[in-house]
Protein backbone atom coordinates (compact mmCIF):
# COMPACT_ATOMS: atom_id res chain seq x y z
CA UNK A 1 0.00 0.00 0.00
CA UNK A 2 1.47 3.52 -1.04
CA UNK A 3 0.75 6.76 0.59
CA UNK A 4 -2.43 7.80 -1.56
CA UNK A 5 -3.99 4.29 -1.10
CA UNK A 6 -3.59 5.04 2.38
CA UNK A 7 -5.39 8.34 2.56
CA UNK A 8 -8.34 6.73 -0.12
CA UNK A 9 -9.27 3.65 2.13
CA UNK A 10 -9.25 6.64 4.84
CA UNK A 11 -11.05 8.74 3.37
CA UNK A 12 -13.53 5.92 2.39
CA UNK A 13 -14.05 4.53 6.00
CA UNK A 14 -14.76 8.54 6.73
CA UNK A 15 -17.10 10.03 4.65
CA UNK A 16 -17.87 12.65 7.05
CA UNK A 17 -14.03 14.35 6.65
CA UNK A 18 -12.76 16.04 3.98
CA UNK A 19 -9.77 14.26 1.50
CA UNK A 20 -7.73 17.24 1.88
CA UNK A 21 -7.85 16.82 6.18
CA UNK A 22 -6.90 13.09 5.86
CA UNK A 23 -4.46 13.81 3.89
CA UNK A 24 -2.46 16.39 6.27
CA UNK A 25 -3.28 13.86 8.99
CA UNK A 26 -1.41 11.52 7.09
CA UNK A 27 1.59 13.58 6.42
CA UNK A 28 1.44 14.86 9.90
CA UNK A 29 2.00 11.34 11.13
CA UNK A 30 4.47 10.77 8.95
CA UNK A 31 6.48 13.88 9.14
CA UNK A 32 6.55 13.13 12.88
CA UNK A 33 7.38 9.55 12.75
CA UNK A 34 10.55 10.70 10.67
CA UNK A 35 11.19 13.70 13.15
CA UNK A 36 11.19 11.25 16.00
CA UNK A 37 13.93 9.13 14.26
CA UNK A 38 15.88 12.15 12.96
CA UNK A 39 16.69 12.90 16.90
CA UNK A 40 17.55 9.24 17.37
CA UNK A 41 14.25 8.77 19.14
CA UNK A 42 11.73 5.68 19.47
CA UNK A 43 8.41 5.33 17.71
CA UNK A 44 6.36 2.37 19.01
CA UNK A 45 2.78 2.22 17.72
CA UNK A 46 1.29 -0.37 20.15
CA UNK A 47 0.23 -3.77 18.55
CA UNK A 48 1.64 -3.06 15.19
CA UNK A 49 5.33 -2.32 15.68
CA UNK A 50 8.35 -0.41 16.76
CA UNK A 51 10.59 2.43 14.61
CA UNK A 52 14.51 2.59 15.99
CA UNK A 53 17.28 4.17 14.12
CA UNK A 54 20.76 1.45 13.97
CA UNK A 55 23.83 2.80 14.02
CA UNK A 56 26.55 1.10 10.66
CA UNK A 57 30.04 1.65 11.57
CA UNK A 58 32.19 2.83 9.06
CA UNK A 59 33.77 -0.57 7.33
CA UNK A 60 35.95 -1.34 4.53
CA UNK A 61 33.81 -3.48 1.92
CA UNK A 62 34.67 -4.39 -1.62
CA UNK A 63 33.74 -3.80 -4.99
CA UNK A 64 32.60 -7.15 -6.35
CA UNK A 65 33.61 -6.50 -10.50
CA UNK A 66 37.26 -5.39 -9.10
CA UNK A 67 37.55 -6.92 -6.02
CA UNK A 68 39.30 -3.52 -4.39
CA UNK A 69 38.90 -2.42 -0.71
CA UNK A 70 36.29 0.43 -0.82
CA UNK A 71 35.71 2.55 2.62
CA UNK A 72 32.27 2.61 3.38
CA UNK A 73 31.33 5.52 5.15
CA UNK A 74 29.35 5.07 8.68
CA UNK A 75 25.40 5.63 8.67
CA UNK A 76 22.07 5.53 10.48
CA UNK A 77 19.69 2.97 9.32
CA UNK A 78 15.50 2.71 9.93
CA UNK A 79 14.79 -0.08 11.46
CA UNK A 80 11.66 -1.91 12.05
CA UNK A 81 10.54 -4.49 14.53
CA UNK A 82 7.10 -5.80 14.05
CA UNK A 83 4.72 -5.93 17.50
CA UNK A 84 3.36 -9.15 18.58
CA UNK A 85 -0.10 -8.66 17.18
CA UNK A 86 1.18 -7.68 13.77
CA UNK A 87 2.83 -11.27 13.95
CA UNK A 88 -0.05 -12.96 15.35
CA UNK A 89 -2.53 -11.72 12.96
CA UNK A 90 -0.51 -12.39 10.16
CA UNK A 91 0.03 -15.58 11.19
CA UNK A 92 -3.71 -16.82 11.99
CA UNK A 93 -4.94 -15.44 9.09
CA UNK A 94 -1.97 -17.67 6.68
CA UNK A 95 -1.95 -14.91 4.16
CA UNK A 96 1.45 -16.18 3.53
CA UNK A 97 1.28 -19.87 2.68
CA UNK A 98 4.37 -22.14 1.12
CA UNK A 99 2.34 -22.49 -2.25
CA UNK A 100 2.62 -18.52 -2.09
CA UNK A 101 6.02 -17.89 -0.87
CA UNK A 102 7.49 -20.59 -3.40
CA UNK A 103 5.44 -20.34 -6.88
CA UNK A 104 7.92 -22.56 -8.81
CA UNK A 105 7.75 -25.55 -6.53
């Protein structure tokens, strides 16, 4: 689901506000989510899941067509760690079977 589809299945479960409100709600959310992480603060939304920020060292990798020593600068990463009821109810409801995960086989 992408931003927009978001806001329409909003918008459709709430007639009675305008497109243009749900939409700033949405952003709002957003914006503050990424605000929270930005200071290096948590974001847990009870029963759906947890936003933390991991700190990557700096490392030396390497390029795989040369197979040189490139420095790869250190960085903060999103990261996301899915609450129990998340799990649960994906889970119970098998929306992910093997026939699904594996198409081929």
């Amino acid at each position: 689901m992408i931003k927009s589809e978001l806001v329409q299945k909003l918008a459709d479960e709430n007639p009675n506000l305008f497109h243009r409100d749900i939409e700033r709600i949405v952003s709002i959310i957003f914006d503050e989510i990424t605000d929270a992480l930005a200071r290096g603060d948590r974001v847990e939304l009870r029963g759906f899941g947890a936003y933390s920020v991991k700190h990557r060292p700096a490392r030396v990798g390497r390029n795989p067509r040369s197979g040189e020593a490139v420095h790869i600068e250190e960085k903060w990463s999103p990261f996301f760690k899915a609450g129990k009821e998340l799990r649960d109810r994906l889970n119970r409801e098998g929306r992910f079977s093997a026939a699904a995960q594996n198409p081929g086989g």
